[in-house]
Protein backbone atom coordinates (compact mmCIF):
# COMPACT_ATOMS: atom_id res chain seq x y z
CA UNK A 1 0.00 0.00 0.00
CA UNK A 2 1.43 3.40 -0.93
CA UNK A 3 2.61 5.78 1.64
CA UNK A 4 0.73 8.84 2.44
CA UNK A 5 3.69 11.23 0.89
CA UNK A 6 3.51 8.58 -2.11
CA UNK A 7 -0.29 9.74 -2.88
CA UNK A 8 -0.58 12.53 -6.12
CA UNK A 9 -3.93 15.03 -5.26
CA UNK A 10 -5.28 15.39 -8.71
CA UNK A 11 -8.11 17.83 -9.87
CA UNK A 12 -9.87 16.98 -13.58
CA UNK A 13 -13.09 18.77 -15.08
CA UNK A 14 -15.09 16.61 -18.04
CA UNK A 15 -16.64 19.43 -20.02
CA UNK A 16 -19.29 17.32 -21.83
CA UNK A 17 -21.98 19.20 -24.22
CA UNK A 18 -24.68 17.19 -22.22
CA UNK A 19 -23.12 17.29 -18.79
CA UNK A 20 -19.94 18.28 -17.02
CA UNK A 21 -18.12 16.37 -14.28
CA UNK A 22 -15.41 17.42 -11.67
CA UNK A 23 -13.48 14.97 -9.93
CA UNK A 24 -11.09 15.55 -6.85
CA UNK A 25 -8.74 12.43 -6.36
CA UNK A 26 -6.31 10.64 -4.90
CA UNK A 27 -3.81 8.68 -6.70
CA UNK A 28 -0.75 6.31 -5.46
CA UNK A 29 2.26 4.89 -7.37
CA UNK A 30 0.27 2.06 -9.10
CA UNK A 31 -1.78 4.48 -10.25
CA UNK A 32 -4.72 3.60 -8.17
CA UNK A 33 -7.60 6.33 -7.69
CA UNK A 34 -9.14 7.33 -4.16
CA UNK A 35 -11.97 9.42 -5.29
CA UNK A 36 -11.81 12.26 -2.73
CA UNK A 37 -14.86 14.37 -4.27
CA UNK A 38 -17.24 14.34 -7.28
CA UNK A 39 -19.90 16.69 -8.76
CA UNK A 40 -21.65 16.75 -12.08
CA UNK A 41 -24.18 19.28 -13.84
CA UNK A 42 -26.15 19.67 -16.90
CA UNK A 43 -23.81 21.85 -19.14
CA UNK A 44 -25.20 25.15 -20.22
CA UNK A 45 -23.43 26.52 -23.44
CA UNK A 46 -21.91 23.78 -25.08
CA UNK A 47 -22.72 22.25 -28.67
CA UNK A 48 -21.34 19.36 -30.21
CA UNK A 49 -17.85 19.91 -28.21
CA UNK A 50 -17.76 24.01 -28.84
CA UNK A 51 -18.32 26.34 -26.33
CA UNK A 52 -21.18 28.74 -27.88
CA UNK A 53 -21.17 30.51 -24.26
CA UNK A 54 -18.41 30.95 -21.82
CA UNK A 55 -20.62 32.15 -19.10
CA UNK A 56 -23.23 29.22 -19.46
CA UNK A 57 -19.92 26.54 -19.56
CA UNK A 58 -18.40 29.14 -16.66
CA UNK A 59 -21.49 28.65 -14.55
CA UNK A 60 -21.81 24.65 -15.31
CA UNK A 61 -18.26 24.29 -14.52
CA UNK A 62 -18.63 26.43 -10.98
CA UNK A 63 -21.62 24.02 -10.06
CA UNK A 64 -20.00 20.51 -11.03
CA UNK A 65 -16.34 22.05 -9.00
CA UNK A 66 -18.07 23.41 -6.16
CA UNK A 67 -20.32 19.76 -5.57
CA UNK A 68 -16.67 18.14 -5.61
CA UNK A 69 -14.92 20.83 -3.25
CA UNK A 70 -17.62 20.83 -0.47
CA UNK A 71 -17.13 16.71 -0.90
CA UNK A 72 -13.44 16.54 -0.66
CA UNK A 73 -13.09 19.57 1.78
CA UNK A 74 -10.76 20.95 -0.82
CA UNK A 75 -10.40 24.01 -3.37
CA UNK A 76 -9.67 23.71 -7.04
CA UNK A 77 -7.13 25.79 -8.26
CA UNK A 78 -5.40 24.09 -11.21
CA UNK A 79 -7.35 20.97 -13.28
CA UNK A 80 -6.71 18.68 -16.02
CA UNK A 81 -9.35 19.57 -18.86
CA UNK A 82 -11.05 16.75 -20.83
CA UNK A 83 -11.47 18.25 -25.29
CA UNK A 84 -13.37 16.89 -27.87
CA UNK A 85 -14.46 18.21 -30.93
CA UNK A 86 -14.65 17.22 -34.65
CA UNK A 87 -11.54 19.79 -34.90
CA UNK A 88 -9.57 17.21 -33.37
CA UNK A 89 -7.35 15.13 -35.84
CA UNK A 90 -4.01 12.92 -35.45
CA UNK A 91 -0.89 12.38 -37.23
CA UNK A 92 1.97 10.14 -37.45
CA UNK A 93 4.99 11.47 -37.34
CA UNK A 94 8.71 10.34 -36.88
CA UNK A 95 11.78 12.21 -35.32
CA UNK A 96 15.55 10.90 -35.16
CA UNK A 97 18.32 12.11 -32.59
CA UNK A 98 21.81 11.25 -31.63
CA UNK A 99 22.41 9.68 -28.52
CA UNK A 100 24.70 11.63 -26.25
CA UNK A 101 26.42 8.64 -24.89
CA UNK A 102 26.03 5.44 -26.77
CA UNK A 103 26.76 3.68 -24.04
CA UNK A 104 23.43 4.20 -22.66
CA UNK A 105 20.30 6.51 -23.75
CA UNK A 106 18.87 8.99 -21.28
CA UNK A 107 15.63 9.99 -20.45
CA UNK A 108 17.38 13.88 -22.56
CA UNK A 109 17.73 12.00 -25.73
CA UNK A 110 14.02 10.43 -25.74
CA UNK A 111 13.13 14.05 -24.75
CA UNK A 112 15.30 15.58 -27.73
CA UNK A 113 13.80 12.47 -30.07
CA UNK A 114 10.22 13.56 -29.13
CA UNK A 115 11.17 17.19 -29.55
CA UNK A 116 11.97 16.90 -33.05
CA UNK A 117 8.62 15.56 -34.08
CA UNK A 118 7.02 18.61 -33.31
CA UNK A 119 7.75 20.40 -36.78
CA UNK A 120 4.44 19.26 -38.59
CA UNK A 121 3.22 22.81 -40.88
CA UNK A 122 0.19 23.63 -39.27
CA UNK A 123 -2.29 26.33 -40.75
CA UNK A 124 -2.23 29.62 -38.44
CA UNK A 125 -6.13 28.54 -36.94
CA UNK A 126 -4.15 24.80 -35.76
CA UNK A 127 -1.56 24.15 -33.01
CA UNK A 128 -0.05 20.97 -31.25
CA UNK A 129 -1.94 19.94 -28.51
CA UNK A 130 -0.21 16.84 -27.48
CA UNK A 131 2.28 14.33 -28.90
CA UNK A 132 1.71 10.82 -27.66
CA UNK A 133 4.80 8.20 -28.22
CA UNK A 134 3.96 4.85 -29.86
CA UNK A 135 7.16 2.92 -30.09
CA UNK A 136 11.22 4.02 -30.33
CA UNK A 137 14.12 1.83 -32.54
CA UNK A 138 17.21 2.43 -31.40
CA UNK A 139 20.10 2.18 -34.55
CA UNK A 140 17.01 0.41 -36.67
CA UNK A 141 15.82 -1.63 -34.14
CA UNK A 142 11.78 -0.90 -34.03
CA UNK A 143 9.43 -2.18 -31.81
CA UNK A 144 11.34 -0.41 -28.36
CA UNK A 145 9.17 0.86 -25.75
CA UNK A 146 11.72 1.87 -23.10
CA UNK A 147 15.13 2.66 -24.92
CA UNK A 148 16.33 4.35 -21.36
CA UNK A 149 19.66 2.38 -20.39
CA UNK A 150 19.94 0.43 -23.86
CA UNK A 151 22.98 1.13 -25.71
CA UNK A 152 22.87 2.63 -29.31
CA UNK A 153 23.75 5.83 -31.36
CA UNK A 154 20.95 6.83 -32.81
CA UNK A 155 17.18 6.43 -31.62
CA UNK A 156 14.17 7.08 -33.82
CA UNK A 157 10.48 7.77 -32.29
CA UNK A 158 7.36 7.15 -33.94
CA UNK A 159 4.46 9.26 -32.25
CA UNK A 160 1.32 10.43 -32.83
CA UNK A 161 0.39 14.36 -32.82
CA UNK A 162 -2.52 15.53 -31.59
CA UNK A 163 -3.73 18.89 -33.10
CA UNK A 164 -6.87 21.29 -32.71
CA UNK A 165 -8.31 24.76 -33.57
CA UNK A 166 -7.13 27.54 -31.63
CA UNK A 167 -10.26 29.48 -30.83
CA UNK A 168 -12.54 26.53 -29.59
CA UNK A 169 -9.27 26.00 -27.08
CA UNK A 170 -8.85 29.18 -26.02
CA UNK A 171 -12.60 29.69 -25.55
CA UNK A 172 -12.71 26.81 -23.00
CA UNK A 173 -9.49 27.85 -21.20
CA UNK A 174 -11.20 31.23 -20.98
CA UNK A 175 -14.17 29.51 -19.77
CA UNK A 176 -11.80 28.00 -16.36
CA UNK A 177 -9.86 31.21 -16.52
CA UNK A 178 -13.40 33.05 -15.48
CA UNK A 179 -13.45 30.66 -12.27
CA UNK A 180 -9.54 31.22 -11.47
CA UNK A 181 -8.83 28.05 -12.37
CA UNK A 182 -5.80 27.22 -14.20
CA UNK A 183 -4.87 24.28 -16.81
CA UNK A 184 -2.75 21.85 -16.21
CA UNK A 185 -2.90 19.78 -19.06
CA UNK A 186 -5.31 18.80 -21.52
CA UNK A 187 -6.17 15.40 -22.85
CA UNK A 188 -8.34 13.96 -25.45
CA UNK A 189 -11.72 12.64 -24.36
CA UNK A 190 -11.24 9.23 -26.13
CA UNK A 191 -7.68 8.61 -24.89
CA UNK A 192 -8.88 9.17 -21.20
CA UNK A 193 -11.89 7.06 -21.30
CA UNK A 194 -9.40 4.28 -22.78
CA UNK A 195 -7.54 4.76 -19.70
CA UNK A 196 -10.55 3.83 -17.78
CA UNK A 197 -11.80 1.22 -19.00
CA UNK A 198 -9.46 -0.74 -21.20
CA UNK A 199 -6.84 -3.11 -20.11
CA UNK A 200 -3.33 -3.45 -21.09
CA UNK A 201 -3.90 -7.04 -22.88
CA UNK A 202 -6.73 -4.84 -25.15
CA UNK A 203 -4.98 -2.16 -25.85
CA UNK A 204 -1.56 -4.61 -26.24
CA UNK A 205 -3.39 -7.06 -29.30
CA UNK A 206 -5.51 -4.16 -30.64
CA UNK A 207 -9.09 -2.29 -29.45
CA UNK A 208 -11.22 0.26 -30.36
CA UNK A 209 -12.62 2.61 -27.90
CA UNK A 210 -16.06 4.49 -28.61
CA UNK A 211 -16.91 7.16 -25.85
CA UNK A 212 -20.76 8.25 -27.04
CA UNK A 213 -21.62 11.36 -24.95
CA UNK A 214 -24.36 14.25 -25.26
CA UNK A 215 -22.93 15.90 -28.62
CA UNK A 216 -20.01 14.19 -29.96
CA UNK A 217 -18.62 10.32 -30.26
CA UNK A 218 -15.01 9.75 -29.59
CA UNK A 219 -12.81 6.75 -31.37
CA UNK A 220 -9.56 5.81 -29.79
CA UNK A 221 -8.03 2.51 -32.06
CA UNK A 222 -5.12 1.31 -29.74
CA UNK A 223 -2.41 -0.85 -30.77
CA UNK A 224 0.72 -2.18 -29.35
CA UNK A 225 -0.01 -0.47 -26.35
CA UNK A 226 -0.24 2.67 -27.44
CA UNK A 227 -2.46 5.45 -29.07
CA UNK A 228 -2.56 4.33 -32.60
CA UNK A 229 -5.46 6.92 -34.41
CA UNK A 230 -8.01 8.85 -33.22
CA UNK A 231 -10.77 10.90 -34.16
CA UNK A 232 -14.49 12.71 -33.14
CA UNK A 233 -18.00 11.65 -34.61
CA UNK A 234 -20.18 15.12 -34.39
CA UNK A 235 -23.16 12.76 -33.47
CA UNK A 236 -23.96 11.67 -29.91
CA UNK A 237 -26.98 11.49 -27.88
CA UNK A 238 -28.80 14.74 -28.13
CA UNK A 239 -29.19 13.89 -31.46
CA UNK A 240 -31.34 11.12 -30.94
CA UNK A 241 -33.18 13.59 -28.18
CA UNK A 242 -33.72 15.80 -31.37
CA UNK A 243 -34.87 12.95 -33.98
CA UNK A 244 -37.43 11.89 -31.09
CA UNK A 245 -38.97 15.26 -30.70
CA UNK A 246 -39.26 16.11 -34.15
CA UNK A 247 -41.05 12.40 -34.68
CA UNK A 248 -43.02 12.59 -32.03
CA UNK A 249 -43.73 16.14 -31.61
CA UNK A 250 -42.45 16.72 -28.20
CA UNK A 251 -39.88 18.92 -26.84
CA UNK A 252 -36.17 17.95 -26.51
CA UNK A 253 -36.26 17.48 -22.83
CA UNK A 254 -39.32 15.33 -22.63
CA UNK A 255 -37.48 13.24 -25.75
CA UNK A 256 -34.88 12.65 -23.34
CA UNK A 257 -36.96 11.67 -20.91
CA UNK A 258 -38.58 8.74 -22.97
CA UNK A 259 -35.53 8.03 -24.46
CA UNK A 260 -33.81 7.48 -20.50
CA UNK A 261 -37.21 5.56 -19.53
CA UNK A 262 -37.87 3.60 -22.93
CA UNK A 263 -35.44 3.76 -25.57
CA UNK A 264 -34.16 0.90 -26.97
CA UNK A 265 -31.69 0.91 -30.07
CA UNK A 266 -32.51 -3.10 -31.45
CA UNK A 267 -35.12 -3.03 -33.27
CA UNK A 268 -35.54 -6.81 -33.39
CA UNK A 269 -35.84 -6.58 -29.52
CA UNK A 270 -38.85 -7.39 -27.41
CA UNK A 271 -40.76 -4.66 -27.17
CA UNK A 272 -42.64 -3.44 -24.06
CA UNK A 273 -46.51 -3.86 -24.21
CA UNK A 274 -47.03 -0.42 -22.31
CA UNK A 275 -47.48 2.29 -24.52
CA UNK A 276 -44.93 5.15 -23.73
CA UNK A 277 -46.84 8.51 -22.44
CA UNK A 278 -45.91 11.43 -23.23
CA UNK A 279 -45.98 15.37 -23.27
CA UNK A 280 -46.88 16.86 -26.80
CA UNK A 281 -45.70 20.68 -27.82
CA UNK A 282 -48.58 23.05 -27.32
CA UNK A 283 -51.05 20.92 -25.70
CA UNK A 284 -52.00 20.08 -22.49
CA UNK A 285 -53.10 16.43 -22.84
CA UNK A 286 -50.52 13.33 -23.27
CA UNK A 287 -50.15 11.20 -26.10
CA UNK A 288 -49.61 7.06 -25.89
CA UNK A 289 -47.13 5.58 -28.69
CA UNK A 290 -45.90 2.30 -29.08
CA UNK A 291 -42.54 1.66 -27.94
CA UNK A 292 -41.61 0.08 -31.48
CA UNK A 293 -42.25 3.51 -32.76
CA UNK A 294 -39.59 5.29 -30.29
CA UNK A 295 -37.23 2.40 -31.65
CA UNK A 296 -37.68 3.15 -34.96
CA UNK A 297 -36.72 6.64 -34.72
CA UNK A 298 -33.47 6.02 -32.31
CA UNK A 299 -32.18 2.88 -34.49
CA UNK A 300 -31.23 4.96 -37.67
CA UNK A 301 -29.20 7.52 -35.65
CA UNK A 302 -27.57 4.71 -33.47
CA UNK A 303 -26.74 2.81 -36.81
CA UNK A 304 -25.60 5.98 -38.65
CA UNK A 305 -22.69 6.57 -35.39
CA UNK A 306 -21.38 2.97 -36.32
CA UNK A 307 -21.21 3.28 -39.51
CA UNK A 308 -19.77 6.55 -39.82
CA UNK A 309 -17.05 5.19 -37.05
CA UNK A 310 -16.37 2.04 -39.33
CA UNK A 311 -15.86 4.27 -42.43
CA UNK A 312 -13.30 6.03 -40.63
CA UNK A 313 -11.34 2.92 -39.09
CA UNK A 314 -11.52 0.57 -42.29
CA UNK A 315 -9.02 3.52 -43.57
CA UNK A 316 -6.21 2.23 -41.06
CA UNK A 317 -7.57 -1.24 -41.47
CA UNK A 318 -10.09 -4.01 -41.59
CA UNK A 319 -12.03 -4.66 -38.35
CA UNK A 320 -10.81 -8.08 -38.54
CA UNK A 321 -6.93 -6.99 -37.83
CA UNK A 322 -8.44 -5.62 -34.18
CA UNK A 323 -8.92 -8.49 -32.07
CA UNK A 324 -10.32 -6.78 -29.19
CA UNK A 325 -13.16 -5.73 -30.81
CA UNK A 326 -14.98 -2.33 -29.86
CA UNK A 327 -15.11 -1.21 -26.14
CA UNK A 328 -18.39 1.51 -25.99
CA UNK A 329 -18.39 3.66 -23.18
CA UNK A 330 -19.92 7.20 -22.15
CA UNK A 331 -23.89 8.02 -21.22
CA UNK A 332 -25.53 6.62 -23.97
CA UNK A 333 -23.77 3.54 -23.51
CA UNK A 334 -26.41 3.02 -21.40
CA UNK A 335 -28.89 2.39 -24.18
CA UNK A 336 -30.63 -1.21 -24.50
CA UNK A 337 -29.72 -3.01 -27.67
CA UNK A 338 -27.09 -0.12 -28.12
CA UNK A 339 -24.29 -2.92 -28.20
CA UNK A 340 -26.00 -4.95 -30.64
CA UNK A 341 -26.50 -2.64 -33.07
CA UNK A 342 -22.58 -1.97 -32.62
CA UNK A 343 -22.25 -5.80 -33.22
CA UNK A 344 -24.17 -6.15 -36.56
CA UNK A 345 -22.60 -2.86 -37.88
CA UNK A 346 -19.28 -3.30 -37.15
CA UNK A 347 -18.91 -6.93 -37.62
CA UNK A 348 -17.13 -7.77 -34.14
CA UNK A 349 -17.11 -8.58 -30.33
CA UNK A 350 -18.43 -5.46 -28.28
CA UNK A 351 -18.73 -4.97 -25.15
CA UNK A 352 -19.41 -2.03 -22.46
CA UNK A 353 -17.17 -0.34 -20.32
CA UNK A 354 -17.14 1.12 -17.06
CA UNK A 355 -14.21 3.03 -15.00
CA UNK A 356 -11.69 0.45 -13.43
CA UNK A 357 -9.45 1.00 -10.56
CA UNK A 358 -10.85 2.87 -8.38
CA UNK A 359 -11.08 2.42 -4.73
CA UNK A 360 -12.79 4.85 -2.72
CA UNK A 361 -15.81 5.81 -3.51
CA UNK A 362 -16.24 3.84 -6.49
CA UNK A 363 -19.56 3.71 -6.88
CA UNK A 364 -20.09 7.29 -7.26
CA UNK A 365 -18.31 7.38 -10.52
CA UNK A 366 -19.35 3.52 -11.32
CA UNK A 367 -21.37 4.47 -14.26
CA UNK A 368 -19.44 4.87 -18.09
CA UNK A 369 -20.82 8.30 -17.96
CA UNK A 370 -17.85 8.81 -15.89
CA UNK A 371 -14.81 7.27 -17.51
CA UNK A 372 -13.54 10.25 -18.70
CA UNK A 373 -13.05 12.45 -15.54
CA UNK A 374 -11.64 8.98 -14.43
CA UNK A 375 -9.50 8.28 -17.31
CA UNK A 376 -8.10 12.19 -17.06
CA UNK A 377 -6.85 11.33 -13.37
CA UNK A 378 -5.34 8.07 -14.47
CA UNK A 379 -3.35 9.62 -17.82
CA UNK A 380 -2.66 12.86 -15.15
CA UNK A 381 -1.25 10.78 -12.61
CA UNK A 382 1.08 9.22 -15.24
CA UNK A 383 2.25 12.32 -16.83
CA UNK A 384 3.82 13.18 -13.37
CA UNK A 385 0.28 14.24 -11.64
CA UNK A 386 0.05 18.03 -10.71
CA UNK A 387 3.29 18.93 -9.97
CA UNK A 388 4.52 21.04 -12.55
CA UNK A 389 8.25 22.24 -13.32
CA UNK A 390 7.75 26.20 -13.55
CA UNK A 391 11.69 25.91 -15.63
CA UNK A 392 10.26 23.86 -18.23
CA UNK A 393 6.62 24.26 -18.75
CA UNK A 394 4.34 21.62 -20.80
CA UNK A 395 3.48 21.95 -24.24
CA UNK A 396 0.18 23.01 -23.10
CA UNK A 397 0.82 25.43 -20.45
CA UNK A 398 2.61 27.62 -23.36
CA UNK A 399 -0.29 27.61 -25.16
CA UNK A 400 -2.78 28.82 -22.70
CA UNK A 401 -0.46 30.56 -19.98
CA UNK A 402 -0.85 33.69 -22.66
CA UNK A 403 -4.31 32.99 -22.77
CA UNK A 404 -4.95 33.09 -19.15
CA UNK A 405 -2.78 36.34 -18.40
CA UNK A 406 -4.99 38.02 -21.32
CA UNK A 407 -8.34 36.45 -19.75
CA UNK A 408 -7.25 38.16 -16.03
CA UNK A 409 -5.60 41.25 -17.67
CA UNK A 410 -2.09 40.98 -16.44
């Protein structure tokens, strides 16, 4: 069991279209997670990823933090921020150093290996968010994960590079820099959730990750271990809330409802002989319709997520060459029949996943909902937690330190 002193206090916010959720945790050497303090809200400006109102996010935010201070008897200062967003894209990219000493590579020359993969031509809108290492080869050798102490003269890194727009960033740092709170770090959506709720054997032979939330869907493939593509669906769950309203004439948030209550994405699945009641727009009295009916109008926008998500990974690949099949995650993972409809469309084994590893408190972030904030403790915790060198700040902290000192006027 780790030591008290061993124990990293990490902060992470999960800015979700539908929902955000703040998380206040513990985490030891084995990267194990004490869940200190939670809170959640419904998110008010967000749409499909994108801010569209900094004080409606701001205000979210300030709920969801302030649920998880008064739980953990703590204050958030500094966090590690969840993005999505179809503005999100990856790229492979290779970089080549010289080893210092042949006689045995240092944790300098992986830094100066990684360091020279950062000179991808971006357009003036685009910037590096992250670079993510796959594998190393050391004089040819491929295949290295840990080249520190091998001996060699020249080591090669093949990583992939995270990139985004500049103004949907800025507008959610701006959105934490309205609260005081700085940014740590930021980290894809899909590559946290895969910290959740994958395990190393998946993510060793090959498995997709598919977080569905409110507005967007996130795809993580991993391979070898590592982060091998990624990418964002702009289709979640709020647009099956809108395809139900418009079909049944209801509003959005009594779609939801019925959706939460009796949606069901199989269409060849026993359906429930109560009618579903429910509130029509302008009118007064309720309306019955059969449940079959609300499953034909959530099966074609279920359907249409897998297929546009197999489209994209059939480019890397066939299914076939990812034995792990497809690991869904996020609130609408929730969904009866949502997993078989993955199944037929994607042509392999599915299954659902739910946050891993953590000790106390578990059960108040059991639900997939959750494996992001999770997942951004786990990959925070990793990265060296919240401890920060001021000499040599992260990639991200020079983007959005001149963000923040323009946000607070200093």
């Amino acid at each position: 069991m780790a030591r008290k002193t061993d124990l990293k206090i990490i902060n992470a916010i999960d800015v979700g279209t539908s929902k955000v959720f703040a998380i206040i945790a513990a985490v030891d050497d084995q990267n194990e997670v004490d869940v200190l303090g939670v809170g959640s809200a419904e998110t008010e400006g967000m749409r499909k990823g994108m801010v569209t109102d900094i004080d409606g996010v701001a205000r979210s935010i300030y709920r969801a933090v302030s649920a998880a201070e008064k739980m953990a008897d703590r204050t958030v200062e500094a966090v590690f921020l969840s993005i999505t967003g179809a503005h999100l894209t990856t790229n492979t990219a290779r970089g080549v150093t010289s080893v210092l000493n042949p006689h045995s590579i240092t944790e300098e020359d992986t830094r100066r290996a990684m360091e020279s993969t950062r000179n991808l031509r971006l357009p003036p809108d685009k910037e590096i968010i992250d670079v993510f290492e796959q594998e190393f080869a050391v004089d040819g050798h491929e295949g290295i994960r840990e080249p520190v102490g091998m001996s060699g003269s020249r080591l090669d890194v093949q990583v992939q590079i995270l990139t985004g727009a500049s103004a949907p960033i800025h507008n959610m740092v701006k959105c934490l820099a309205r609260l005081d709170i700085s940014v740590l770090g930021l980290i894809p959506s899909a590559m946290a959730s895969g910290e959740a709720v994958l395990n190393d054997d998946e993510k060793e032979i090959g498995v997709v990750l598919m977080d569905i939330g409110g507005g967007t869907t996130d795809v993580a493939l991993f391979q070898h271990g590592a982060l091998a593509h990624a990418f964002v669906i702009p289709v979640g769950g709020d647009h099956i809330d809108n395809d139900v309203a418009i079909g049944l004439s209801t509003s959005v948030g009594e779609a939801r409802r019925i959706k939460l209550k009796h949606g069901n994405a199989d269409p060849d699945a026993d359906q429930d002989a109560q009618p579903v009641e429910l509130r029509l727009v302008g009118r007064e009295d309720t309306s019955q319709v059969p449940q079959g009916i609300l499953t034909e109008i959530i099966h074609p926008r279920v359907e249409e997520v897998f297929e546009l998500a197999l489209k994209q990974l059939e480019e890397k690949g066939p299914m076939v060459a990812i034995p792990a099949g497809v690991v869904l995650t996020g609130g609408v993972s929730h969904m009866p029949g949502l997993a078989r409809v993955a199944g037929d469309v994607l042509r392999t084994h599915i299954r659902t996943g739910a946050p891993r590893g953590v000790r106390a408190n578990h059960e108040k972030v059991a639900g997939p909902e959750y494996a992001t904030a999770v997942g951004l403790v786990r990959c925070a915790a990793m990265r060296g937690g919240a401890v920060q060198d001021e000499a040599k700040p992260s990639i991200w902290q020079r983007i959005v330190n001149p963000v923040l000192r323009a946000v607070r006027g200093l």
